[in-house]
C-alpha atoms as a PDB file:
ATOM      1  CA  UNK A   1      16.017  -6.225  14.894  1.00  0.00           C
ATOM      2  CA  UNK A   2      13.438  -6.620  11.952  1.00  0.00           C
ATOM      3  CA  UNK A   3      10.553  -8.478  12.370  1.00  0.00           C
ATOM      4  CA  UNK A   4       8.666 -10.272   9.496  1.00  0.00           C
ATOM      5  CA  UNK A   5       5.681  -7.418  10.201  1.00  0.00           C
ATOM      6  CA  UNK A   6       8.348  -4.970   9.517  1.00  0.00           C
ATOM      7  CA  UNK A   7       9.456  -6.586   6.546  1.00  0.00           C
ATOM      8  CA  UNK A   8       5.647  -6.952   5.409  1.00  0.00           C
ATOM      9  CA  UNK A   9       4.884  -2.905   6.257  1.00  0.00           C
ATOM     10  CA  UNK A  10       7.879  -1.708   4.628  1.00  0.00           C
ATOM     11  CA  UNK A  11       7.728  -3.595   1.532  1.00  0.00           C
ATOM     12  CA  UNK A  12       3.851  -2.609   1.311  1.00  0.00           C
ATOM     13  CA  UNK A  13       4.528   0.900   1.763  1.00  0.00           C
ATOM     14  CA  UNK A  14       6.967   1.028  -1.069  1.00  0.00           C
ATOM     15  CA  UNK A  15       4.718  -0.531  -3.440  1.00  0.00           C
ATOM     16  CA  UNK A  16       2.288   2.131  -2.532  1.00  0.00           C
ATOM     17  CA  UNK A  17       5.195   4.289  -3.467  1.00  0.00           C
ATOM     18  CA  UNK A  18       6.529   2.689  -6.407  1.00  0.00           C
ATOM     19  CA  UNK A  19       2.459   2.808  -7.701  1.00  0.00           C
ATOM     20  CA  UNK A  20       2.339   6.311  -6.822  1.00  0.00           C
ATOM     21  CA  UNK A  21       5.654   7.452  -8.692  1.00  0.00           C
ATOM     22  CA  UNK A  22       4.021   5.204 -11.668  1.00  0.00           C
ATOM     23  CA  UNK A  23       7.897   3.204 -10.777  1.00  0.00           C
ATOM     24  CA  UNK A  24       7.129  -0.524 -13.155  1.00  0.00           C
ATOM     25  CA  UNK A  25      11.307  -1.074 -12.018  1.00  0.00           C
ATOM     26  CA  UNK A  26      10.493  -0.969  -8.370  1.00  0.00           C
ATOM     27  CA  UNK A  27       7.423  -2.685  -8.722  1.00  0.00           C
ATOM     28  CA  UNK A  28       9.242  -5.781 -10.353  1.00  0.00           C
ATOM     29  CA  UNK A  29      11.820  -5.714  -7.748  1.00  0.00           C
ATOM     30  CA  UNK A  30       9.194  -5.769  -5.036  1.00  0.00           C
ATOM     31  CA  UNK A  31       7.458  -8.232  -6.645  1.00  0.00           C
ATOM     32  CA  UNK A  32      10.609 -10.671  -6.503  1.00  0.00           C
ATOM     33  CA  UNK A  33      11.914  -9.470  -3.044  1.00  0.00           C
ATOM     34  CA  UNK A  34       8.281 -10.647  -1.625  1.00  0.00           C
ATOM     35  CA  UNK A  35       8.923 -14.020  -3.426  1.00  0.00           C
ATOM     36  CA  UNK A  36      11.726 -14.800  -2.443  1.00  0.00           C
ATOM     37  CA  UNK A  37      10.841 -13.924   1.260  1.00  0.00           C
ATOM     38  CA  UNK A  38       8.121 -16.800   0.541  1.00  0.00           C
ATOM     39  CA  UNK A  39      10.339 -19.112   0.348  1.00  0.00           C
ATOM     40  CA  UNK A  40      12.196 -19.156   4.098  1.00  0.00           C
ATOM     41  CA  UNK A  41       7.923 -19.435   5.368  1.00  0.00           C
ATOM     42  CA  UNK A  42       7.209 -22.371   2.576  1.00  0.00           C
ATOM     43  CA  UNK A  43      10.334 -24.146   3.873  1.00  0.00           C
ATOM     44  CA  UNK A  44       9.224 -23.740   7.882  1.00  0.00           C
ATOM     45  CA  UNK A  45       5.379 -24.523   6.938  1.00  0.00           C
ATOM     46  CA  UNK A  46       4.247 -21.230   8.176  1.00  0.00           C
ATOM     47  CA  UNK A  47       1.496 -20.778   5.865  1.00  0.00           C
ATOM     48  CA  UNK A  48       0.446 -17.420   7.077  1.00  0.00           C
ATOM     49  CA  UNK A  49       3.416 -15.474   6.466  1.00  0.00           C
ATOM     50  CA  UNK A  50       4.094 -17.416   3.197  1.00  0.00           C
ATOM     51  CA  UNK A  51       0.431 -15.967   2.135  1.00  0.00           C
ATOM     52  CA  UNK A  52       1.198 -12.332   3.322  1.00  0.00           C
ATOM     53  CA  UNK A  53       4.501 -12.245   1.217  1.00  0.00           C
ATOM     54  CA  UNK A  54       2.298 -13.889  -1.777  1.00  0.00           C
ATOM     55  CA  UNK A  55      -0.480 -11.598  -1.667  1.00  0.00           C
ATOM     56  CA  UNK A  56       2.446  -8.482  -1.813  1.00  0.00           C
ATOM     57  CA  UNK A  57       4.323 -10.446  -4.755  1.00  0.00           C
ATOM     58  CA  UNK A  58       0.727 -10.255  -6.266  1.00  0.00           C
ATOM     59  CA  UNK A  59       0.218  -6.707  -5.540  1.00  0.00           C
ATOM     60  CA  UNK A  60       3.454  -5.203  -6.800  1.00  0.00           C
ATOM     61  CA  UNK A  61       3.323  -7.603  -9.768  1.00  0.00           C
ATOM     62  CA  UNK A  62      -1.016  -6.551 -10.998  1.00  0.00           C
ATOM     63  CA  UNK A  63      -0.056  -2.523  -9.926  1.00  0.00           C
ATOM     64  CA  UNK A  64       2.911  -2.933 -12.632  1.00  0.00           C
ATOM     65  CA  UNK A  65       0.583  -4.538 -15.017  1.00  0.00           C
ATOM     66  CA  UNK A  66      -1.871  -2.268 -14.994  1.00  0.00           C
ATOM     67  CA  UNK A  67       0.756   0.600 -15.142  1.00  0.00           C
ATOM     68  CA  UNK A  68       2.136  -0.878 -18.472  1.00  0.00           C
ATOM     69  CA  UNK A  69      -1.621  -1.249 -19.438  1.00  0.00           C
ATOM     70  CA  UNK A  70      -2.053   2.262 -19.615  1.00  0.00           C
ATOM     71  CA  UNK A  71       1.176   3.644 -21.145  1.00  0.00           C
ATOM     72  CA  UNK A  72       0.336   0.812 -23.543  1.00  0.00           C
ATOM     73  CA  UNK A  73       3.798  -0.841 -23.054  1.00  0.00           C
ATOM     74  CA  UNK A  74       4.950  -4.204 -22.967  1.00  0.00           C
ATOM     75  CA  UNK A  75       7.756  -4.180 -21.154  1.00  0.00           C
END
């Protein structure tokens, strides 16, 4: 069975990927998969897994922006 760390470590790891590959799709996805897993720990006041999932929407969503920064896109 997943846990929420295994949730956490696998979505962080394919960021790293998705950053590495230069990947803006799977960056946005990641981005909204971490948001919506926000939600469930808003709903049941667990603040510290609500954070975690925040601080990887965060990630995924500043690594895409600074990918499209330097192609000079604005998708």
């Amino acid at each position: 069975m997943l846990t929420i760390q295994d949730m956490h470590d696998s979505i962080a790891g394919a960021i790293e990927r998705a950053k590495k590959s230069q990947n803006t799709a799977d960056l946005s996805e990641l981005q909204q998969l971490a948001g919506y897993l926000m939600r469930p720990a808003h709903l049941n006041d667990d603040k510290d897994t609500e954070y975690r999932f925040r601080v990887l929407a965060a990630s995924a969503a500043n690594t895409r922006e600074a990918i499209l920064r330097q192609r000079g896109d604005d998708e």
